[in-house]
N, C-alpha and C. Protein backbone atom coordinates (compact mmCIF):
# COMPACT_ATOMS: atom_id res chain seq x y z
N UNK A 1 -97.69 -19.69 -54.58
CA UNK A 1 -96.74 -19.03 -53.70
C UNK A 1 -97.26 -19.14 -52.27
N UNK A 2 -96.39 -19.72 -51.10
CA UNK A 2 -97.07 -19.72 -49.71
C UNK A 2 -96.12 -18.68 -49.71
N UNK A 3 -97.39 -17.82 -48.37
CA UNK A 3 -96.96 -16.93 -47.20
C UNK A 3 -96.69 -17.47 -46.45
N UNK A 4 -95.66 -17.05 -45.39
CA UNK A 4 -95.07 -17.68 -44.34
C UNK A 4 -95.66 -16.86 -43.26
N UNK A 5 -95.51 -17.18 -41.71
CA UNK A 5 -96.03 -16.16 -40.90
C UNK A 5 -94.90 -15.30 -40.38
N UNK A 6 -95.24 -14.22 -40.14
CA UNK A 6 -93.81 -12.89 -39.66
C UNK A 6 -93.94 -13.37 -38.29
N UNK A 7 -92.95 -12.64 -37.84
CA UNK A 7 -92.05 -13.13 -36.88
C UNK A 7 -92.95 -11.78 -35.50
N UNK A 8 -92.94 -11.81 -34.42
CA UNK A 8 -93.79 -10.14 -34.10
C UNK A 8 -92.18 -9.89 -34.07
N UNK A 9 -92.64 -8.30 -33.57
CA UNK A 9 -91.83 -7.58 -33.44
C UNK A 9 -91.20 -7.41 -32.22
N UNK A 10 -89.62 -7.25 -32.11
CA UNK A 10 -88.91 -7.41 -31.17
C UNK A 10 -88.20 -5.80 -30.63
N UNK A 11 -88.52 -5.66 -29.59
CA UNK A 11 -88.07 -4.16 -29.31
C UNK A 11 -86.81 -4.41 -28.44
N UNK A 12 -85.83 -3.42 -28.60
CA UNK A 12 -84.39 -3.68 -27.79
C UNK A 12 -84.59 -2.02 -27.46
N UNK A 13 -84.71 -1.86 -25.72
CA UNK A 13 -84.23 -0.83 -25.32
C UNK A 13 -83.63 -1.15 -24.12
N UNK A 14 -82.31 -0.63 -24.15
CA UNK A 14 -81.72 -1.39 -22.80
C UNK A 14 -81.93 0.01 -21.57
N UNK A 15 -81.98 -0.35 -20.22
CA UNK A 15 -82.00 0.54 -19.23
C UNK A 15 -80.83 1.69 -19.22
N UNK A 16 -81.17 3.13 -19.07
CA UNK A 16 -80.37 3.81 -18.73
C UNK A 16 -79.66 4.68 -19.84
N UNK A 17 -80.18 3.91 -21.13
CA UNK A 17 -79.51 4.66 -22.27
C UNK A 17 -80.78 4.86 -23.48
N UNK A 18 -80.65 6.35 -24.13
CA UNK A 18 -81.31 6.81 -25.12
C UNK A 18 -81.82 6.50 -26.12
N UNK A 19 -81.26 4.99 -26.38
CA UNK A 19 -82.23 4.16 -27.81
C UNK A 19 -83.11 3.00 -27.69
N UNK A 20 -83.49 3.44 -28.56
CA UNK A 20 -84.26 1.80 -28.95
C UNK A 20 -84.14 1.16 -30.37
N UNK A 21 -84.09 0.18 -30.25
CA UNK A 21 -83.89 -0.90 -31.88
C UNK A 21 -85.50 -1.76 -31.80
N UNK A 22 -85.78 -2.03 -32.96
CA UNK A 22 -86.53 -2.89 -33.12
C UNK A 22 -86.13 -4.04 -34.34
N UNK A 23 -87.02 -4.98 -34.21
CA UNK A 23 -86.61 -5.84 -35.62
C UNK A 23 -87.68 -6.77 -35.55
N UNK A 24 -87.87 -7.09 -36.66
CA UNK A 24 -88.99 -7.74 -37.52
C UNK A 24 -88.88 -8.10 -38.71
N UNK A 25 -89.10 -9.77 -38.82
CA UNK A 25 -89.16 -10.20 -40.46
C UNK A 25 -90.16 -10.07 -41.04
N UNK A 26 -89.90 -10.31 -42.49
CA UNK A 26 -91.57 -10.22 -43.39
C UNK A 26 -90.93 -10.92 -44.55
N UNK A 27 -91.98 -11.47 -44.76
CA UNK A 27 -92.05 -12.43 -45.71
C UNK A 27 -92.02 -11.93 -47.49
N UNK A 28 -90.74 -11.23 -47.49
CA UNK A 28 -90.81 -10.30 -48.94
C UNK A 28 -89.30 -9.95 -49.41
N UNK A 29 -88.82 -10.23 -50.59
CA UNK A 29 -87.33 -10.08 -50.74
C UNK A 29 -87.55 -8.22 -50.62
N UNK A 30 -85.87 -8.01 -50.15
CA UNK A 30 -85.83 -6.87 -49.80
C UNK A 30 -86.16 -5.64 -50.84
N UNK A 31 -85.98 -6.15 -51.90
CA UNK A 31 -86.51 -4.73 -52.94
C UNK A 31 -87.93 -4.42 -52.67
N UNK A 32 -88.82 -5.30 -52.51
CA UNK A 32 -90.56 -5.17 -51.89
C UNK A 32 -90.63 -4.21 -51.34
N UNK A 33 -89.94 -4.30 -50.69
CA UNK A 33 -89.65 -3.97 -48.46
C UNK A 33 -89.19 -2.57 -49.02
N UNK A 34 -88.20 -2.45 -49.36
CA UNK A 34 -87.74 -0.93 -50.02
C UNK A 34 -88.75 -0.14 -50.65
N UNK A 35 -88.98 -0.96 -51.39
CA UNK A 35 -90.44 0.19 -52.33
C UNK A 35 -91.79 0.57 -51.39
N UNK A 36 -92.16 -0.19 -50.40
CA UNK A 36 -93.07 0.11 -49.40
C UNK A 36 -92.40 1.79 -48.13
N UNK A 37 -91.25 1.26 -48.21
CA UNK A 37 -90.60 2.47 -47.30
C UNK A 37 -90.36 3.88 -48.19
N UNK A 38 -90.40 3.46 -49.61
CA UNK A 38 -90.06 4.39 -50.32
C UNK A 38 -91.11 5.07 -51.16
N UNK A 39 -92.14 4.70 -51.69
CA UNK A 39 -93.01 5.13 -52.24
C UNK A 39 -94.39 5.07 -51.33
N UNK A 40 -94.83 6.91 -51.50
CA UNK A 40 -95.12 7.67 -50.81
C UNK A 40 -97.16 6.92 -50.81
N UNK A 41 -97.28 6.77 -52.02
CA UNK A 41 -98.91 5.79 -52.41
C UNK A 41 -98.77 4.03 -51.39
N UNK A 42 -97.53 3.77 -51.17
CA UNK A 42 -97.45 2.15 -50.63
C UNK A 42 -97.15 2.61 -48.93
N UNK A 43 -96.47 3.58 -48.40
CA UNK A 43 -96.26 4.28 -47.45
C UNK A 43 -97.41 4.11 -46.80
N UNK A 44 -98.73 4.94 -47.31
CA UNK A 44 -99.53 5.57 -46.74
C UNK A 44 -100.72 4.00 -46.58
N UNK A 45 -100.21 2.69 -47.23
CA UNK A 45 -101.63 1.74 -47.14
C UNK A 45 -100.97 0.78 -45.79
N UNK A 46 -99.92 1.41 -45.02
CA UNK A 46 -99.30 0.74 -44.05
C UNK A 46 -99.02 0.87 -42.90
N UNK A 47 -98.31 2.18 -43.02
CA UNK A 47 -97.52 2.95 -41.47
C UNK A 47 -98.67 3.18 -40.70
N UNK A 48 -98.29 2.83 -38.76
CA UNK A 48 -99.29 3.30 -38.23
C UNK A 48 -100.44 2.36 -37.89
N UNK A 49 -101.22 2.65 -36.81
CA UNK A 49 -101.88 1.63 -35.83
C UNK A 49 -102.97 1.60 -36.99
N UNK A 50 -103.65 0.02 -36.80
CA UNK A 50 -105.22 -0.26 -37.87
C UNK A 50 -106.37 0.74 -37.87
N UNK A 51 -106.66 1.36 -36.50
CA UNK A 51 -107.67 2.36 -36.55
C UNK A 51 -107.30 3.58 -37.15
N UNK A 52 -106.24 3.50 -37.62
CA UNK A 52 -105.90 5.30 -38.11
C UNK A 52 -106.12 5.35 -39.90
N UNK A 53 -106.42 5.89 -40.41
CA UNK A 53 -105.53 6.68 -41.85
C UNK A 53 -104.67 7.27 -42.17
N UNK A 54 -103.77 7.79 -42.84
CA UNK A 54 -102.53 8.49 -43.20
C UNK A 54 -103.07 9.05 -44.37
N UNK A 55 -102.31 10.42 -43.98
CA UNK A 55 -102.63 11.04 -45.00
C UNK A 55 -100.72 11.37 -45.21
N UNK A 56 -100.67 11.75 -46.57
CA UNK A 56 -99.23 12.26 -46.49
C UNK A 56 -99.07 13.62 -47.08
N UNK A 57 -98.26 14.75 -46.37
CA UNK A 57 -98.64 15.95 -47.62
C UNK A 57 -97.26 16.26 -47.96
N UNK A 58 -96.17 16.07 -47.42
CA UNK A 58 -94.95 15.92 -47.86
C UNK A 58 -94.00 14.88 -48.08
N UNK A 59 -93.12 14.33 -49.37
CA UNK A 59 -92.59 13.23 -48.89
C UNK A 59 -91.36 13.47 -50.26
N UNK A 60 -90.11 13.88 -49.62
CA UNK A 60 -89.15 14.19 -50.76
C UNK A 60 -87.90 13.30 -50.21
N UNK A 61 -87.90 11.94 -50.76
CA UNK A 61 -87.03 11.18 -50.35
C UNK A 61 -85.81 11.11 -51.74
N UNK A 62 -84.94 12.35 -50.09
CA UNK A 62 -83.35 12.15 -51.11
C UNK A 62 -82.46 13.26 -49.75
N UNK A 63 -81.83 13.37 -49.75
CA UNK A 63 -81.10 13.86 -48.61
C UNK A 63 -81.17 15.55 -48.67
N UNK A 64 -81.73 15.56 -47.14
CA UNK A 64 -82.16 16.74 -47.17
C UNK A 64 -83.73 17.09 -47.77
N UNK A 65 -84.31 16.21 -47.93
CA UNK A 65 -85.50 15.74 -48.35
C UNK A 65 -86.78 16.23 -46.76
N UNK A 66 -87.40 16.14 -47.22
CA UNK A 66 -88.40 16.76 -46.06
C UNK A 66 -90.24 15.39 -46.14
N UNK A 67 -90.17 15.59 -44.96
CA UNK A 67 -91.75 14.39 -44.90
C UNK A 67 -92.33 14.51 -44.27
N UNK A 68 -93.61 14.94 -44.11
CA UNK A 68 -94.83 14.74 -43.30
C UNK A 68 -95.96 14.04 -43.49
N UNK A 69 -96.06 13.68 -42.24
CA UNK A 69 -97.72 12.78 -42.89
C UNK A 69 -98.66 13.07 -41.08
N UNK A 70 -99.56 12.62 -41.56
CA UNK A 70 -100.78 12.39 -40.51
C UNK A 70 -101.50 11.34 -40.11
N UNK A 71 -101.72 10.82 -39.19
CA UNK A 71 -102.57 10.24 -38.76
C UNK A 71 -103.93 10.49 -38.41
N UNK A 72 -105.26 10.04 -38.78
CA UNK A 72 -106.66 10.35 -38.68
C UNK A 72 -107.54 9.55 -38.16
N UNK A 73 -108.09 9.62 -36.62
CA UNK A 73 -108.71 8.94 -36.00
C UNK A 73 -109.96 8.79 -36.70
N UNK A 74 -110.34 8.12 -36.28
CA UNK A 74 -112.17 7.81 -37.01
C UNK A 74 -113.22 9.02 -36.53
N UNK A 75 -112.77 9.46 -35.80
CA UNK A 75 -113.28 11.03 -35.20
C UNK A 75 -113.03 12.35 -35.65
N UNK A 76 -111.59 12.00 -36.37
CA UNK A 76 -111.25 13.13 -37.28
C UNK A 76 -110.17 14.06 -36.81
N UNK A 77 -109.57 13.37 -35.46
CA UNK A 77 -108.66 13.61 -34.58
C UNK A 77 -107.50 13.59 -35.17
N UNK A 78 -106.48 14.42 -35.38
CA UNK A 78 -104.95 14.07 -36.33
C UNK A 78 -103.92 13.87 -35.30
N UNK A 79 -102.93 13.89 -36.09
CA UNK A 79 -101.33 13.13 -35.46
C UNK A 79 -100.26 13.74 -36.29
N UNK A 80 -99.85 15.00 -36.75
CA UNK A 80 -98.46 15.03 -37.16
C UNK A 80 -97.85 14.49 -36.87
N UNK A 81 -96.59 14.48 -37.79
CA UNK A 81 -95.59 13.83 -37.79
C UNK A 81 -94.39 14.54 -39.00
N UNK A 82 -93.38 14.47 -38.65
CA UNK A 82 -92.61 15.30 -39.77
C UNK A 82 -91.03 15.06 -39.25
N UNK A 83 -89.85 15.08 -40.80
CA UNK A 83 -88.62 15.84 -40.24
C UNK A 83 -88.04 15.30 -41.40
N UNK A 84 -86.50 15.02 -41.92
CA UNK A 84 -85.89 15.46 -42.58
C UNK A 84 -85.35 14.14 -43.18
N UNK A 85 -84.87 13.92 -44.50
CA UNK A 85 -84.11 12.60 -44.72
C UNK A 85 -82.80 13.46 -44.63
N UNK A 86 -81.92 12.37 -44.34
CA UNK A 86 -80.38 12.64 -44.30
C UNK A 86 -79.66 11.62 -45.06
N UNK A 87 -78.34 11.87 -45.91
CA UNK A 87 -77.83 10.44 -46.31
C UNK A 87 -78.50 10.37 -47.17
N UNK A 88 -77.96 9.29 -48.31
CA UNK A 88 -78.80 8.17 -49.29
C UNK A 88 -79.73 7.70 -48.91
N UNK A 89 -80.88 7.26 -49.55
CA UNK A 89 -81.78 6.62 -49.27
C UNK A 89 -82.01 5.19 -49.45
N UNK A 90 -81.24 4.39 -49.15
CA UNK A 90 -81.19 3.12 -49.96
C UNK A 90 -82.07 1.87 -49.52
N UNK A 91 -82.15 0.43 -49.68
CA UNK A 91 -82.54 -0.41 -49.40
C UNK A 91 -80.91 -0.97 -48.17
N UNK A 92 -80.00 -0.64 -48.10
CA UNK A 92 -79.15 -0.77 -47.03
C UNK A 92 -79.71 0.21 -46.08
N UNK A 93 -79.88 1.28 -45.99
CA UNK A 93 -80.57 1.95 -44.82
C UNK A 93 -80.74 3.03 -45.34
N UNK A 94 -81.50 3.72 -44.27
CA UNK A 94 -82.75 4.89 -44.70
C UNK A 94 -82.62 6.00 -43.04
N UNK A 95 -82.30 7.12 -43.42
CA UNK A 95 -82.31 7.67 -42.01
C UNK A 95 -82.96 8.74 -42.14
N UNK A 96 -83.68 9.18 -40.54
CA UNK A 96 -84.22 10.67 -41.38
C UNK A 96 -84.22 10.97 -39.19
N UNK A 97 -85.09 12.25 -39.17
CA UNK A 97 -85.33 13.08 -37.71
C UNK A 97 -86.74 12.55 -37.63
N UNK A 98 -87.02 12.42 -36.67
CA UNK A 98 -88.37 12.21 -36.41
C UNK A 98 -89.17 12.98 -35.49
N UNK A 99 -90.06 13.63 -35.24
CA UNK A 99 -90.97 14.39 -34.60
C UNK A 99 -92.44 14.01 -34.93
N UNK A 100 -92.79 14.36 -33.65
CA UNK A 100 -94.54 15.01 -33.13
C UNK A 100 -94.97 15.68 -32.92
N UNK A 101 -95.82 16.48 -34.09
CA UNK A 101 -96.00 17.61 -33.57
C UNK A 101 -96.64 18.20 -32.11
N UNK A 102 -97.46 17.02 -31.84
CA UNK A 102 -97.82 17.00 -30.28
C UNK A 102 -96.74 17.33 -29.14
N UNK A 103 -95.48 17.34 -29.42
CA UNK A 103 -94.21 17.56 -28.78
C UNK A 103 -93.24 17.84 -29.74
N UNK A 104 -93.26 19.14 -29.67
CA UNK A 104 -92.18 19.93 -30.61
C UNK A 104 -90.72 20.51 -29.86
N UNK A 105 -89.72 20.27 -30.78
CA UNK A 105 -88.39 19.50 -29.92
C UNK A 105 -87.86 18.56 -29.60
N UNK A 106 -88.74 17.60 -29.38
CA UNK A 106 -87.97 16.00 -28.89
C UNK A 106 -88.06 15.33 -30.24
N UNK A 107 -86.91 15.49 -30.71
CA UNK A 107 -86.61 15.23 -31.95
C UNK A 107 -86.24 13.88 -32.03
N UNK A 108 -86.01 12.64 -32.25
CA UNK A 108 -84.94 11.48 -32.20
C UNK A 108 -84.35 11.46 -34.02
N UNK A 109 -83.41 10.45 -33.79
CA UNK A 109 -82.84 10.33 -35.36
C UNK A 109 -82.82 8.40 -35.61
N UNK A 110 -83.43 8.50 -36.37
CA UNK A 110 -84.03 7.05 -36.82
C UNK A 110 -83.33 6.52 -37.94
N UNK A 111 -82.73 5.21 -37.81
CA UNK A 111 -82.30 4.65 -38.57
C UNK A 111 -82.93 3.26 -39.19
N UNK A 112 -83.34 3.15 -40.85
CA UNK A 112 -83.99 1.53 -40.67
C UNK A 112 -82.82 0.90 -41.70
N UNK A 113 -83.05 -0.34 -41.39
CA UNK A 113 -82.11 -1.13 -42.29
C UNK A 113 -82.82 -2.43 -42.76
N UNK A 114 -82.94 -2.37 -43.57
CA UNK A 114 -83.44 -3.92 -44.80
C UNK A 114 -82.20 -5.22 -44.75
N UNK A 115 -82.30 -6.37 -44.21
CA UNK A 115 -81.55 -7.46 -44.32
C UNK A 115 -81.99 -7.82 -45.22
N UNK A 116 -81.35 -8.85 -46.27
CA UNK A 116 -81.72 -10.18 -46.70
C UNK A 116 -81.55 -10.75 -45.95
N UNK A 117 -82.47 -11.79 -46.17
CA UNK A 117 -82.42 -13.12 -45.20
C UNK A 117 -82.90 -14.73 -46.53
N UNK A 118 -82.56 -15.78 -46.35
CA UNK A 118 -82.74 -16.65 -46.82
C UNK A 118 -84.26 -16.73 -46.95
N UNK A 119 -84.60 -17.27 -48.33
CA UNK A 119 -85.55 -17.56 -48.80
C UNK A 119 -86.16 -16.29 -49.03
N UNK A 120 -86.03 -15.66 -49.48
CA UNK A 120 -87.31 -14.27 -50.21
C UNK A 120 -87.56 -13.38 -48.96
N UNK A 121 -86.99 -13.67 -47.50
CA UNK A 121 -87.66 -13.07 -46.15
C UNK A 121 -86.51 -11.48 -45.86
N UNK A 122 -87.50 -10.73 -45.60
CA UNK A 122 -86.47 -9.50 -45.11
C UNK A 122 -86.48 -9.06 -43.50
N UNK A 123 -85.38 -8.89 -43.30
CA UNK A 123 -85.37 -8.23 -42.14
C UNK A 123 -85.15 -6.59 -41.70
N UNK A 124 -86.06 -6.18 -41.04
CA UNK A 124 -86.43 -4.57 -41.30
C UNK A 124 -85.63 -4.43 -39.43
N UNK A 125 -84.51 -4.03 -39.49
CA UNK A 125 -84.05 -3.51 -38.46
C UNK A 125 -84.15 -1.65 -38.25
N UNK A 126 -84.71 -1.50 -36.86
CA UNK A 126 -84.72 0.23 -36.44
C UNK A 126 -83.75 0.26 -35.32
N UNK A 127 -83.07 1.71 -35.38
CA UNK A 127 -82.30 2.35 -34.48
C UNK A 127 -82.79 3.56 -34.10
N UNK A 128 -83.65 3.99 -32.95
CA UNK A 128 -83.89 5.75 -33.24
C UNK A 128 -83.14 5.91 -31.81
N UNK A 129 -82.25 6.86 -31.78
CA UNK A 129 -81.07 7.75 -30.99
C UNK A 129 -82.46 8.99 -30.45
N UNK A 130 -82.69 8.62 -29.10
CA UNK A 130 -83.50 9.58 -28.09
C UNK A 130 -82.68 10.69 -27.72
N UNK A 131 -83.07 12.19 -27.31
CA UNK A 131 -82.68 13.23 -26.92
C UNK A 131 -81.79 12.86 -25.38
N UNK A 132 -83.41 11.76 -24.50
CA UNK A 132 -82.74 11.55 -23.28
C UNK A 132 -83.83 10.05 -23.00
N UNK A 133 -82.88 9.36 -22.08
CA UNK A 133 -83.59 8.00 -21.70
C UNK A 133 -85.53 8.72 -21.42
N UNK A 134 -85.02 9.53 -20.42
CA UNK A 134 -86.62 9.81 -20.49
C UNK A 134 -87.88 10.22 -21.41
N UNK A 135 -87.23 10.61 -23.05
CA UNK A 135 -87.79 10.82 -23.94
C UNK A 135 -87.80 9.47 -24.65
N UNK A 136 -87.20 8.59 -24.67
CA UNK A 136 -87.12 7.12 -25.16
C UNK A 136 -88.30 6.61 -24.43
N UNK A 137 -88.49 6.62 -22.63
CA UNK A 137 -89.12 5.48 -22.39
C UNK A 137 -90.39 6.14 -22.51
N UNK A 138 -90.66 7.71 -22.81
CA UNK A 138 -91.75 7.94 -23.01
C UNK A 138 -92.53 7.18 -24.26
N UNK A 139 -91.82 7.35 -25.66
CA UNK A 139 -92.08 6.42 -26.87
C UNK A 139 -92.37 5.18 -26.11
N UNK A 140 -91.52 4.60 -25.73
CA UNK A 140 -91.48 2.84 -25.42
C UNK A 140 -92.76 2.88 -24.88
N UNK A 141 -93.25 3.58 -23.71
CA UNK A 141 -94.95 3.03 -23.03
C UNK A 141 -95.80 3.65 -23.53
N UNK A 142 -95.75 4.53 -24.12
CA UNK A 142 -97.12 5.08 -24.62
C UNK A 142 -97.22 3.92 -25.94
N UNK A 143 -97.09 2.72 -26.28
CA UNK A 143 -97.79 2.15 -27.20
C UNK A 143 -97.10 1.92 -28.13
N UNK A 144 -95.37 1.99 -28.61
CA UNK A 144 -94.63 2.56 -29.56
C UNK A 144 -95.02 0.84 -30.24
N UNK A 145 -94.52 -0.32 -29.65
CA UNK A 145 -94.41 -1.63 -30.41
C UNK A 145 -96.27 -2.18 -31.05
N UNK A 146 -96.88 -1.87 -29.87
CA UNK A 146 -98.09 -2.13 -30.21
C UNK A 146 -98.45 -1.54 -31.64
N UNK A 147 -98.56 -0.05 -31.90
CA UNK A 147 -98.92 0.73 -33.23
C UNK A 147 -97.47 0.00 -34.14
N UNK A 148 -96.71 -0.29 -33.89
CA UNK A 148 -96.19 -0.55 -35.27
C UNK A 148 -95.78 -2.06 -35.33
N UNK A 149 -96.53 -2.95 -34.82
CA UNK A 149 -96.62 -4.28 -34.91
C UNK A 149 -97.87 -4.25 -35.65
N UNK A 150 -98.74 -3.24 -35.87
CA UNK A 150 -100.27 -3.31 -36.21
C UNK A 150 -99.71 -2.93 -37.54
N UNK A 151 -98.57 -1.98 -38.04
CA UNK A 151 -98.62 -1.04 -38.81
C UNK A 151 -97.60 -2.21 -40.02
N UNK A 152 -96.76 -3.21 -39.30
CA UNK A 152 -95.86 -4.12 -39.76
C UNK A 152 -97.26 -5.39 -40.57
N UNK A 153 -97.99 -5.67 -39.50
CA UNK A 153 -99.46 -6.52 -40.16
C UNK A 153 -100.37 -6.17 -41.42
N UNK A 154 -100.43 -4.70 -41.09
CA UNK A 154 -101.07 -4.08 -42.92
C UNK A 154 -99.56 -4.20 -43.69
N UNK A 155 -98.34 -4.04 -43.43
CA UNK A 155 -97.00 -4.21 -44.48
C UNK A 155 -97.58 -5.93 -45.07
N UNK A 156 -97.06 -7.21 -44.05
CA UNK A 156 -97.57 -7.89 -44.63
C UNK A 156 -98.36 -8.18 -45.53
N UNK A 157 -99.55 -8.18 -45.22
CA UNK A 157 -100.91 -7.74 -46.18
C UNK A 157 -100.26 -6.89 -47.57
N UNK A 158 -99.90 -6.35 -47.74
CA UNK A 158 -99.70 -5.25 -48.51
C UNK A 158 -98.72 -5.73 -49.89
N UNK A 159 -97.51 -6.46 -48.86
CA UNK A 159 -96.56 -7.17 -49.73
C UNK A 159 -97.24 -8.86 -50.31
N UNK A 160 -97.94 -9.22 -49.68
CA UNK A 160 -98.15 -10.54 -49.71
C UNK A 160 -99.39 -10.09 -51.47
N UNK A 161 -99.76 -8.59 -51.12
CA UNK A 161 -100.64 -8.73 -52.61
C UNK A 161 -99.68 -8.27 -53.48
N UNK A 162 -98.37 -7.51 -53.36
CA UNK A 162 -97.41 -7.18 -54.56
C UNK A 162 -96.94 -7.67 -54.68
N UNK A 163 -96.75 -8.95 -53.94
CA UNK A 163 -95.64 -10.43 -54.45
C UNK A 163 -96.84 -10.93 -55.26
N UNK A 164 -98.28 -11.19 -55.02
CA UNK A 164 -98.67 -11.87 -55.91
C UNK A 164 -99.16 -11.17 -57.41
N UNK A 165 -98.92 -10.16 -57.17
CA UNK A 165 -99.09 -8.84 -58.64
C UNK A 165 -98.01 -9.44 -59.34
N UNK A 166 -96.48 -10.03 -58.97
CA UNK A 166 -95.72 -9.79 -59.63
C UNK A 166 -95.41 -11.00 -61.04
């Protein structure tokens, strides 16, 4: 089985308005790609910049479902994170609230969506709807593509060993 190389990641935030999209292929038919977003043990060997750990202590994926997890610096430094699924949970899309606990209130609402794409490749499209442009471009520079272009590189990795499990 060859791996192919992913594509980086492409961020769409246009000036003046509250969202951002991202998108990124990976080299994995979309059910892979689903079970990594969905199960809470494949979750945690991915999301999130290379220097961190995840820990997860909540994760009830079904609507109205509730999730938290953490991030753990090598110092021992954490990162909440938490908020709500809404909707079905499907391999067509997945939505939930998103928060920091470092900033409580600036809530956004995140949407991902799984393409097929030709040949076994998926495409993982994001939508997250900002409170206000200025809470968007805060995400956008503090590092938002960097940590999850790192966090998309352990996905790779991750899928490239459950495609070959299979």
């Amino acid at each position: 089985m060859t791996t192919r190389t992913a594509t980086p990641i492409k961020v769409i935030a246009e000036p003046g308005l509250p969202f951002v999209g991202t998108e990124r292929e990976v080299d994995a038919p979309r059910d892979l790609v689903f079970r990594c977003f969905a199960e809470p043990e494949l979750l945690r060997q991915w999301l999130g910049p290379k220097r961190l750990e995840m820990r997860i202590d909540e994760f009830e994926l079904r609507d109205g479902g509730r999730y938290r997890y953490v991030h753990i610096e090598p110092d021992g430094t954490e990162y909440g994170f938490h908020g709500v699924f809404h909707g079905a949970q499907t391999p067509d899309s997945m939505t939930q609230t998103f928060e920091f606990d470092g900033a409580p209130g600036h809530v956004s609402l995140d949407r991902i969506e799984l393409v097929d794409l030709a040949d076994g490749r998926t495409l993982v499209r994001s939508h997250s709807v900002h409170q206000s442009v200025e809470a968007r471009d805060a995400m956008v520079t503090h590092g938002m593509a960097d940590g999850m272009e790192q966090g998309y590189q352990k996905l790779d990795t991750l899928l490239a060993g459950l495609r070959a499990a299979r």
